[in-house]
Each structure stands twice: as C-alpha cells, then as structure tokens.
Protein backbone atom coordinates (compact mmCIF):
# COMPACT_ATOMS: atom_id res chain seq x y z
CA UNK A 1 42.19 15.99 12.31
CA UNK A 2 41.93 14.81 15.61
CA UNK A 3 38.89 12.55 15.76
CA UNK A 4 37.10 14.55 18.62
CA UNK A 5 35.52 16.52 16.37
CA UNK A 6 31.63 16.36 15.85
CA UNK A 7 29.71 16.44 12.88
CA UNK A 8 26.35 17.77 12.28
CA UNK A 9 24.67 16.39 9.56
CA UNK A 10 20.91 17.45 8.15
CA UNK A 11 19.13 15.39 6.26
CA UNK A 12 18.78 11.72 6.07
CA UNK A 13 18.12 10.33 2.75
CA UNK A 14 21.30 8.72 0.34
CA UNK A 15 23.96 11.44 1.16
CA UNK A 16 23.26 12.19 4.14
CA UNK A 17 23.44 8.60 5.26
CA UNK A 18 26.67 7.39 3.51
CA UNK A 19 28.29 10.63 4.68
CA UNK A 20 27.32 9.78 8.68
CA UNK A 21 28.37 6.34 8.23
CA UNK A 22 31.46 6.78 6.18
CA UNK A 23 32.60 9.63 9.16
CA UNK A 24 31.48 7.19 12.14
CA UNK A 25 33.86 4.62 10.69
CA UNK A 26 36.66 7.03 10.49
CA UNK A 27 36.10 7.71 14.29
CA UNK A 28 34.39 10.67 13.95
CA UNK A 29 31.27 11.44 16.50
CA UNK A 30 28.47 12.03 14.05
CA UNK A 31 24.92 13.20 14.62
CA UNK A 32 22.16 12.98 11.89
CA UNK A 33 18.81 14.58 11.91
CA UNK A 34 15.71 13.63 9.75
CA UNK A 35 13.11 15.73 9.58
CA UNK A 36 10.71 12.79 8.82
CA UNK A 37 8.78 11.47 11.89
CA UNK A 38 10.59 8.36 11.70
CA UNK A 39 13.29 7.26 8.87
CA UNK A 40 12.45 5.53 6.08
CA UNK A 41 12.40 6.75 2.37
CA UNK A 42 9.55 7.26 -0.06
CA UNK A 43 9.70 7.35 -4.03
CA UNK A 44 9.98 4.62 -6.23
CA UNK A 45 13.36 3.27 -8.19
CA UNK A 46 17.13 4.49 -8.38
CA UNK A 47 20.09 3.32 -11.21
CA UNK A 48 23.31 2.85 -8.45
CA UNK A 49 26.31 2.68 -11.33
CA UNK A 50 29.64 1.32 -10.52
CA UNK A 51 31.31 4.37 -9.51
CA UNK A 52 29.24 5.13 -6.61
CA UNK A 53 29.11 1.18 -6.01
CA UNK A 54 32.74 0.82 -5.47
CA UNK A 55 32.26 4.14 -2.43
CA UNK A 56 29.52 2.09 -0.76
CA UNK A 57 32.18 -0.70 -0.80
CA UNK A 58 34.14 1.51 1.36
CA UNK A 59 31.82 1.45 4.12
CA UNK A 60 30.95 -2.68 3.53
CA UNK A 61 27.45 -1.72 1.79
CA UNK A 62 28.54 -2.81 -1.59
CA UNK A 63 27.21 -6.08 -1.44
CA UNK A 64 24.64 -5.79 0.87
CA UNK A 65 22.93 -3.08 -1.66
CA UNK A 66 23.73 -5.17 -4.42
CA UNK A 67 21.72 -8.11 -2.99
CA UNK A 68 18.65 -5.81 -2.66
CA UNK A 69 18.82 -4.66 -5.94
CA UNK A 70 18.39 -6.18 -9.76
CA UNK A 71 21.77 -6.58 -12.09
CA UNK A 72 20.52 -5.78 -15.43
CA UNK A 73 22.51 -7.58 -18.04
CA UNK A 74 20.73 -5.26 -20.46
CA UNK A 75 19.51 -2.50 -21.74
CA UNK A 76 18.46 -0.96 -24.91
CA UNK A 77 17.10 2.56 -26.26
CA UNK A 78 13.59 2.26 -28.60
CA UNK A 79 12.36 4.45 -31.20
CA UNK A 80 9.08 5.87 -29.91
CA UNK A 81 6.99 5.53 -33.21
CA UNK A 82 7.83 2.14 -34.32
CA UNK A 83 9.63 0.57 -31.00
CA UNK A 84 12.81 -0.24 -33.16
CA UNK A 85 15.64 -0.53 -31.32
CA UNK A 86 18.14 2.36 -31.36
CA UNK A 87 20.77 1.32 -29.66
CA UNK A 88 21.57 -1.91 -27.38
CA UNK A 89 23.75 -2.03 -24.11
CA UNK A 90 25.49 -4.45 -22.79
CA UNK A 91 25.36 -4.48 -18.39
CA UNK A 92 26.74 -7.86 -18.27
CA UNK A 93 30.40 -7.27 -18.03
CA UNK A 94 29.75 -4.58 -15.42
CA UNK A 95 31.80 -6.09 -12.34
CA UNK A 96 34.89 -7.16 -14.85
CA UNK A 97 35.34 -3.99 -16.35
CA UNK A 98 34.88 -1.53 -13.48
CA UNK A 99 35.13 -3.59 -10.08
CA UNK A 100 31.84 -3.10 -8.86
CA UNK A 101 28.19 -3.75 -10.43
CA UNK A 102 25.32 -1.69 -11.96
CA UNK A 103 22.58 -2.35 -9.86
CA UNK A 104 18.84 -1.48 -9.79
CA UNK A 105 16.78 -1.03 -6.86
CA UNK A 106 13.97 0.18 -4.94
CA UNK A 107 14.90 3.71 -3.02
CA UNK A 108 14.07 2.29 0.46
CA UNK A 109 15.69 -0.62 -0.17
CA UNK A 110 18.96 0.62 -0.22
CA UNK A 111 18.39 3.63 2.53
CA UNK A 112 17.53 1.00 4.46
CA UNK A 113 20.97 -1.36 4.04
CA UNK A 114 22.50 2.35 4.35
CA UNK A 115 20.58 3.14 7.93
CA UNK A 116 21.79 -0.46 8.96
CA UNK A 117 25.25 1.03 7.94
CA UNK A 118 24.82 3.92 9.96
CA UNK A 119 23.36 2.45 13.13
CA UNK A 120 25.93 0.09 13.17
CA UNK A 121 29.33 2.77 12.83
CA UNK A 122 27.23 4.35 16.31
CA UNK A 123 25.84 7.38 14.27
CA UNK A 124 23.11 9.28 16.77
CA UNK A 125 20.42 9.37 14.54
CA UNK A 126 17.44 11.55 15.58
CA UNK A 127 14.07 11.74 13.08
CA UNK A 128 11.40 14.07 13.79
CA UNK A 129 14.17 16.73 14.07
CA UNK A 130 12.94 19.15 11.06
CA UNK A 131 15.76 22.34 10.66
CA UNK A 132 14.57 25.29 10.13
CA UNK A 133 17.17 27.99 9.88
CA UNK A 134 20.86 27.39 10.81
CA UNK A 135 24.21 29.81 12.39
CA UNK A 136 26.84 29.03 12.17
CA UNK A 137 27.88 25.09 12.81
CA UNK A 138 23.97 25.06 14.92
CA UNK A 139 21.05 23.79 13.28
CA UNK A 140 17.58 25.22 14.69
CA UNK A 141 14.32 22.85 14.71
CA UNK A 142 11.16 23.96 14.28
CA UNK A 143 10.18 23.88 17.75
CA UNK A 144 13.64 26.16 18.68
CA UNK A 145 15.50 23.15 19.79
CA UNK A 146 19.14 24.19 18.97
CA UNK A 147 21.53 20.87 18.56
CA UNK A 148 25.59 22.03 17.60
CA UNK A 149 28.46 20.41 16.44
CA UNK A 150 31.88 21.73 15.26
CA UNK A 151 31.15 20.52 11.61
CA UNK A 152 28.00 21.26 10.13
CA UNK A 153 26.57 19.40 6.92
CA UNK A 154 23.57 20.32 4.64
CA UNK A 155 22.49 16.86 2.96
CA UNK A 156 19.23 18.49 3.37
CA UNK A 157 17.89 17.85 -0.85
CA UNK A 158 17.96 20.38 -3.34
CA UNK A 159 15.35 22.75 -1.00
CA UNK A 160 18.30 22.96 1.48
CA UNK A 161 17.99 24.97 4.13
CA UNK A 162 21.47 24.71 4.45
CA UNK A 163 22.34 26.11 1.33
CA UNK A 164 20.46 29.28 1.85
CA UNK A 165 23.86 30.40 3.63
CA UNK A 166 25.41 30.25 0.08
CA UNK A 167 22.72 31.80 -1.83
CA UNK A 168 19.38 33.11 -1.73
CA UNK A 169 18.40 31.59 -5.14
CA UNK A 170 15.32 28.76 -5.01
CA UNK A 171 15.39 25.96 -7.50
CA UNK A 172 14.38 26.52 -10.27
CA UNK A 173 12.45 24.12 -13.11
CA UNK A 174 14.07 22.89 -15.73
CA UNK A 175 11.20 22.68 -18.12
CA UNK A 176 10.77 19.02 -17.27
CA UNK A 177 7.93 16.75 -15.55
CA UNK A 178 7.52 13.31 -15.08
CA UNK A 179 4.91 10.66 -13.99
CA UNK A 180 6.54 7.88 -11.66
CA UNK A 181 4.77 4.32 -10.50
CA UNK A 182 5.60 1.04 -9.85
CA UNK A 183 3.80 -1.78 -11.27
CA UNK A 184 3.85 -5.11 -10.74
CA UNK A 185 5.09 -7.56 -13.95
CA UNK A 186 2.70 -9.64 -15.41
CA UNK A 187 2.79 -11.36 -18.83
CA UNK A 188 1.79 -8.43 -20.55
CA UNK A 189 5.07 -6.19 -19.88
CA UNK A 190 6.99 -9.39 -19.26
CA UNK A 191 9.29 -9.15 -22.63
CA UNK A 192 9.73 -5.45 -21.25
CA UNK A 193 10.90 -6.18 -17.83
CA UNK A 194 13.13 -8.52 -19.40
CA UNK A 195 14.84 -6.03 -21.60
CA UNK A 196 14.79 -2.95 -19.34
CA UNK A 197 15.65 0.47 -21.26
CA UNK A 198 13.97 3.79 -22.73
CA UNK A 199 12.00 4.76 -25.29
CA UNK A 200 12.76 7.85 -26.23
CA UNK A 201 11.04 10.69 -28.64
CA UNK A 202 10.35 14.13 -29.70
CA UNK A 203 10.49 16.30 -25.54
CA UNK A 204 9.74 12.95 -24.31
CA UNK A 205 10.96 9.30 -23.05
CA UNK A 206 9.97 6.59 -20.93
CA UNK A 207 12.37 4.64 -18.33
CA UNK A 208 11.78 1.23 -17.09
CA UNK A 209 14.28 -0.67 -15.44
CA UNK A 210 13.19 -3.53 -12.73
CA UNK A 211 13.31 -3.76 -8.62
CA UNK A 212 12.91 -6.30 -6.15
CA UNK A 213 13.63 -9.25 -7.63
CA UNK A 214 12.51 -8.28 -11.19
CA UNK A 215 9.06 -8.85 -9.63
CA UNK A 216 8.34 -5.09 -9.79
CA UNK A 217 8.82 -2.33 -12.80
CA UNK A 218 9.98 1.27 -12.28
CA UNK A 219 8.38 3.35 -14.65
CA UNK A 220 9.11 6.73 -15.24
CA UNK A 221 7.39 9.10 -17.60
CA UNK A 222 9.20 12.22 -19.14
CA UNK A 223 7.79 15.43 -20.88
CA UNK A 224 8.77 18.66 -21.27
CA UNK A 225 6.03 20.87 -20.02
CA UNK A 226 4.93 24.35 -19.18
CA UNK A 227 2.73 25.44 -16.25
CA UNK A 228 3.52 22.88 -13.81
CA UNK A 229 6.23 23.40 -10.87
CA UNK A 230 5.05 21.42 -7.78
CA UNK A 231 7.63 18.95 -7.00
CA UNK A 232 6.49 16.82 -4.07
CA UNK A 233 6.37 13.23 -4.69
CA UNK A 234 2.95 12.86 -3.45
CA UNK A 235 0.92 14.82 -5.84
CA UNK A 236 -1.40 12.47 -7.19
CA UNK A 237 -1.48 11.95 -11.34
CA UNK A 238 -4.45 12.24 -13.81
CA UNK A 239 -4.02 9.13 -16.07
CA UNK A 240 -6.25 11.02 -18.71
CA UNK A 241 -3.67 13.76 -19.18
CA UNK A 242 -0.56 11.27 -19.42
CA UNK A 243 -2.31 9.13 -21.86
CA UNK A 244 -2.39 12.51 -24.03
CA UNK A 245 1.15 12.94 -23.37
CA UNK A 246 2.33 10.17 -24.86
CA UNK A 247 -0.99 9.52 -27.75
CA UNK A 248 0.70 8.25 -31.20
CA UNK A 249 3.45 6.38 -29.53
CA UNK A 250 4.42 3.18 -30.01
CA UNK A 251 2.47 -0.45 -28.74
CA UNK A 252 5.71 -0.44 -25.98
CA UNK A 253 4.96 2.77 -24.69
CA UNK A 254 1.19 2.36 -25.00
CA UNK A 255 1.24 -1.16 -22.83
CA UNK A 256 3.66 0.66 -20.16
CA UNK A 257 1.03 3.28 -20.02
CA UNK A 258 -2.06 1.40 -18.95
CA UNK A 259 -0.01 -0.39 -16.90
CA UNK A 260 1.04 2.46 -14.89
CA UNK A 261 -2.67 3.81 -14.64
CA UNK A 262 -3.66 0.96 -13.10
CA UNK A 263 -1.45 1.59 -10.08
CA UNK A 264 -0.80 4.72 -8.37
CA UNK A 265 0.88 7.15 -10.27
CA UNK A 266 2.17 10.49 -9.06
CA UNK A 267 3.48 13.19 -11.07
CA UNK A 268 6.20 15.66 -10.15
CA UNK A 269 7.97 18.95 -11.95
CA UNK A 270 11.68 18.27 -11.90
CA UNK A 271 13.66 21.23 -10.38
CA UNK A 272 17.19 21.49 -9.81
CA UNK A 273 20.38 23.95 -8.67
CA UNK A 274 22.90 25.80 -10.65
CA UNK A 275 26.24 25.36 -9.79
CA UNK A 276 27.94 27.12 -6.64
CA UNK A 277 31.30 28.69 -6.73
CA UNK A 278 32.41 27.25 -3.57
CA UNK A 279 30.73 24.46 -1.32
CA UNK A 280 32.35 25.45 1.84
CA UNK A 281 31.77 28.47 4.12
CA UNK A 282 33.91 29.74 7.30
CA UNK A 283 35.43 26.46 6.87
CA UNK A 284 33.16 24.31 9.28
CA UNK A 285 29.92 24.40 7.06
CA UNK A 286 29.47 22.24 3.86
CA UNK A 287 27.12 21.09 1.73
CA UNK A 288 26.69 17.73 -0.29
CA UNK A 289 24.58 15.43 -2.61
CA UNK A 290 21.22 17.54 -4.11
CA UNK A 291 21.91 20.72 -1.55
CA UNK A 292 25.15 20.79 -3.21
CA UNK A 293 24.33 20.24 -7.13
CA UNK A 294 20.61 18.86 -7.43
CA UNK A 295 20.46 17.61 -11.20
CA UNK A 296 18.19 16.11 -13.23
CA UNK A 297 18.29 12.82 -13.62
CA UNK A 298 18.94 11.86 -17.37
CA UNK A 299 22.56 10.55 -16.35
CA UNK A 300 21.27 8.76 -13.50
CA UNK A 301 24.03 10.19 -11.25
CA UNK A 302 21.73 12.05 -8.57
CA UNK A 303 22.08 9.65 -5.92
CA UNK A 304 25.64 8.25 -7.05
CA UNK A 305 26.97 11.34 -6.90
CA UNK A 306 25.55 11.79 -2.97
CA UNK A 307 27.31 8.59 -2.24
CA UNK A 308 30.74 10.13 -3.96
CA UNK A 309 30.50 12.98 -2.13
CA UNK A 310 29.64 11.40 1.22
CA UNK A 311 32.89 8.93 0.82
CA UNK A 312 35.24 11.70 -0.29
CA UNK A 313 33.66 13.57 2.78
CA UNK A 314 34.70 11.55 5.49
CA UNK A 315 38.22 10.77 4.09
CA UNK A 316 39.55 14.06 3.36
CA UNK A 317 38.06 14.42 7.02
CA UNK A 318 40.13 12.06 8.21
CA UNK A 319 43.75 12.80 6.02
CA UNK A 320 43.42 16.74 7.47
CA UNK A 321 44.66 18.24 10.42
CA UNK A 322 41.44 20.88 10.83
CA UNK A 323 38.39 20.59 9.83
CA UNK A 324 38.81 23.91 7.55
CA UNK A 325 41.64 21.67 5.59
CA UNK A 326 39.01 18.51 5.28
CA UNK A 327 36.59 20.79 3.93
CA UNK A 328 38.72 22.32 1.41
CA UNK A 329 40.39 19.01 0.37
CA UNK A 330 36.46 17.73 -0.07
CA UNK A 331 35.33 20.69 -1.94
CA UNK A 332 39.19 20.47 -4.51
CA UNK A 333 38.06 16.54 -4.95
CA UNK A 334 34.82 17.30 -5.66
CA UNK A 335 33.40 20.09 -6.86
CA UNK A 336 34.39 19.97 -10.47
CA UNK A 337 33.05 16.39 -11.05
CA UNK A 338 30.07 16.96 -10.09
CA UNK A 339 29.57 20.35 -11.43
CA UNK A 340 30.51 18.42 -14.88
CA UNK A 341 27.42 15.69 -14.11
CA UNK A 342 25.32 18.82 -13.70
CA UNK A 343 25.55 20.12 -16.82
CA UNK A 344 25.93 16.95 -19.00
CA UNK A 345 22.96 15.85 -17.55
CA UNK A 346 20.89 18.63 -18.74
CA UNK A 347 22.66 18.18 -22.18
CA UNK A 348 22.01 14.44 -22.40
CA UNK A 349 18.07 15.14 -22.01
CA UNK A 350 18.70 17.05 -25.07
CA UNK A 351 20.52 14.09 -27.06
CA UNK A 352 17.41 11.82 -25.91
CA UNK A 353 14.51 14.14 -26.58
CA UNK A 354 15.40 15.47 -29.71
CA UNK A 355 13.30 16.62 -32.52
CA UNK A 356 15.00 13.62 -34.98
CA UNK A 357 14.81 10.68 -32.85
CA UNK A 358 16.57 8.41 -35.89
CA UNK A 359 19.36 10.17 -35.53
CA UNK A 360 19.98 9.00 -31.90
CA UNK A 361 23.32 7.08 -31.24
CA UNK A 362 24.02 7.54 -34.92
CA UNK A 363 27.43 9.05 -34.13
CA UNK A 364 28.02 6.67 -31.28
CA UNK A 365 26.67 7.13 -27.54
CA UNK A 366 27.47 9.65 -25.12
CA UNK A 367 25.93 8.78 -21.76
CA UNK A 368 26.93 8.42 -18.34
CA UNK A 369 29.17 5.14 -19.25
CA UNK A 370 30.80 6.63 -22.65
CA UNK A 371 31.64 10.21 -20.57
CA UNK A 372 34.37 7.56 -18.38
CA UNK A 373 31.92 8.75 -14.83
CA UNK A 374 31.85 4.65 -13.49
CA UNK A 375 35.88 4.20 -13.89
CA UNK A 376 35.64 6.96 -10.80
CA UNK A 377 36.46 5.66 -7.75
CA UNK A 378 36.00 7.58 -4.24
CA UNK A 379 37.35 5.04 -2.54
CA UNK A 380 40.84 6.44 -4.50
CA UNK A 381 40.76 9.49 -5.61
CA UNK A 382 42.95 11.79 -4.67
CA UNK A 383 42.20 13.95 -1.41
C-alpha cells in the first residue's frame, strides 16, 4: 500500500509501541497517543521468550532489550509443601536452539529501549492524549480534541476503548488475583534469585524470576479468589491477608513472603477477554496486543504476543495494496495463534494449581516452550 497512508495508534505501552515503530520503519506516517501525562510504564517484571525476541529483532531492539534484561540459564518448578523440586529447566541453550534469547526484565526497562525505537523511526508521539470514544478511523480525547488518520489502531489494554466497536462485553475475572513487588536480593533469597522458578500448589503459585542485573527479584503471588475484581496496579496490599494465603507452605515460599512485605506490595484481580471472531472492522480499524486477546499470564505470552502482533502489523501493511488487504492479511496471520495462547493459558493455570501437586510434570511438561510458541517467528511468517 502506498506508504502515504497514516496510522492512528491508541495506547502506548508494549504493543502499541512495537506496532508504531515497526510501521515508521516501513515508511508509514504513524501517530501514537498515550493517555498517561507523560510516557513511561509502571508495574514490575515481564518474561520476553524467543519468539517475540526474534520480532523486536526486526525493528533492531533485540539486543538492546536483551542488554536491559537478565538471561536466566535456569529455572525450576518446587513443590509447595516440602520445596522439592518438580521439574528443572534448562534456559541456557536458548539463543542456539531458537535464534534469539529468553530474557527477563523490568517493564520500563524495555518500554523504554522500545520508545527509543519509536522516537527514532519519527513516530509523533503525543502523551496526555487520553481517548475517550472513537468513529470511525478518529479517536476523541477527553477534552473533544478529535486527531484522524486513515488507519486506526486500538493497543489501548484489555479496557480498550477501541474494542467497544467490536463488542459491548467488559472483561471479565478469571477467578484469579495476585500480589506483585519487587524486592531487592540480599543473602537471605540469594540461593532463590539464583535459581529463578515457581512454586506451585493447591489454587496457588509463586513466580520469581530476576531484573536489573539480578540485583532485583520479581515476585509474583497467585491465588484463586472470590470477592475481589479491582484491577489497577496501584491498589495497595495487606501483608496480613497474603501471609494467610500462602500459611503452611513451604520455608521457600515463606522467606519470599516476608520479603515481599517488607517492600511495597500491591495486589490486583486478573481480568481478561474472550476471544473475538474477527479483529478488523470496515477494514481501516484494528485491534492488537491485550485489546485484542488480554490473557492471563500463566504462559507468559501477554506482552510477547503484543510484540507478534505489532511486527506482523506493519508488514502485512507494507506487502498490501490497501489498507483493507493489510488488515485482513494481519488478522489471517494472527488471529488463530493468539486465540490458541488464550486459551492454553487459562488451561496451564490449571496444570500448575492443581489439587495433586505431585503429579505435576509427571507425564512430561506442557508449557509455553513444549506447545512449539518460541520456534514462531514474526519476522517470517507468512503474511
């Protein structure tokens, strides 16, 4: 398509920011807008697996995100009575077998290599620019401000505005909360940090993996629990109630725990999308990322997904002669991927939070690695 076209993307977190850059370096004239006073990202860590690795190769991120981030050569699954291990993975033969590394890293670390990215392919990048309501390829602000574009984009999180033209339907909540912190290591966690991986139990497991150097631990607390749906990542945690969550488990779990009250801790109900028939409407508006199949996260493929999408985006953009054929080409190459990460992920909290934890991995592993998702390559696939 001829490479006069604009694009109109909303929201600027992961997605929205690979998409913007991948399309400016295609030659595309790309506007994003943030509704956050200024950009930046909040939240705490992110798994980036090979698959969505190699697509942020494709816009010359690859290695820039893999310098920010940790390359665990490690990992392992625990039993949450005893802390026996379960099952041990091996990350060390990551690049070899796939072409790209598994990296871990802080979530404004790598939005901010990706806004580097973006600023640098000439992206018009505009914060404070909350949307509101949208018709057809126009996104409305908050103040009435009306900003078009001949492509229009909702990489606006799973509370998309932008996918209320597809459906009327909220998230909803999956029956799942978590507690999130980071904490610094010390020489009590130490042996932890150096053998990142998740205990796992009865409606329950806890995630560590490291950021920043392997300075800092991301901790993240599962349960499945009733009568909680706020999902904002600033609602403050009671360390009282989490300690209950988790009383009877293991010395690993029970160190991780008063590490994480020490710090601040925040606690969140984890709500995500059913799948959409189509992605595309009237051929100039699209969704991708969390607005197009918000998941939970137990196959760590929320944000590597995004980056898919936002790669297959711009070059099915550019292989088409309209933007009604990009669109279409986008949705073919990508829709029933990640409609298959949605619902596997659900399953694999399932596999990890069962009511026999000794069974786990007795029948061999099926996680994001076993399924074949990081031998996917958006850089390749077929548009």
């Amino acid at each position: 398509m001829s490479r006069s076209e604009t694009f109109l993307i909303v929201g600027g977190g992961i997605g929205g920011l690979t998409s913007a850059a991948a399309l400016a370096q295609q030659g595309f004239k790309v506007t994003l807008l943030e509704a956050a006073p200024e950009f930046g990202e909040i939240g705490a860590g992110l798994t980036i697996t090979p698959n969505a690795m190699k697509g942020l190769d494709f816009i010359g991120a690859c290695e820039r995100v893999a310098a920010a981030g940790v390359e665990p050569g490690k990992q392992r699954f625990t039993h949450w009575q005893d802390g026996r291990t379960l099952v041990s993975v091996d990350r060390s033969t990551q690049r070899e077998k796939y072409g790209a590394p598994y990296i871990t890293i802080h979530r404004a670390d790598i939005h901010e290599v990706l806004l580097e990215v973006a600023r640098e392919a000439g992206v018009d990048l505009r914060a404070n620019s909350p949307v509101v309501a949208s018709e057809g390829t126009t996104a409305i602000l908050a103040d009435g401000t009306r900003i078009s574009a001949e492509v229009l984009i909702g990489a606006d999180g799973v509370k998309s505005v932008i996918r209320q033209r597809f459906e009327a339907e909220p998230p909803y909540f999956t029956g799942h909360v978590a507690w999130r912190c980071l904490v610094p290591v010390t020489p009590e966690i130490q042996d932890l940090s150096d053998w990142p991986g998740i205990i796992i139990g009865p409606g329950g497991m806890i995630a560590r993996y490291n950021v920043r150097g392997s300075t800092i631990l991301n901790l993240v607390f599962f349960r499945r629990q009733d009568g909680w749906t706020d999902d904002g990542w600033a609602i403050a945690a009671d360390p009282d109630e989490m300690r209950g969550a988790y009383a009877g488990w293991c010395d690993d779990a029970q160190r991780l725990i008063e590490a994480a009250c020490q710090q601040k801790m925040y606690k969140w109900a984890i709500n995500a999308r059913r799948p959409l028939s189509t992605w595309v409407l009237d051929g100039n508006v699209s969704l991708l990322g969390d607005a197009a199949h918000g998941m939970t996260p137990f196959l760590g493929q929320g944000a590597t997904s995004s980056i898919e999408d936002g790669i297959v985006l711009a070059r099915a953009m550019a292989a088409s002669a309209t933007a009604a054929e990009g669109l279409a080409r986008y949705e073919k190459a990508r829709h029933e991927r990640a409609t298959f990460i949605q619902l596997e992920s659900n399953t694999n909290a399932d596999r990890m939070q069962g009511q026999d934890t000794d069974l786990f991995g007795i029948e061999g592993m099926k996680d994001e690695e076993s399924l074949g998702l990081f031998t996917y390559d958006p850089r390749t696939v077929e548009v």
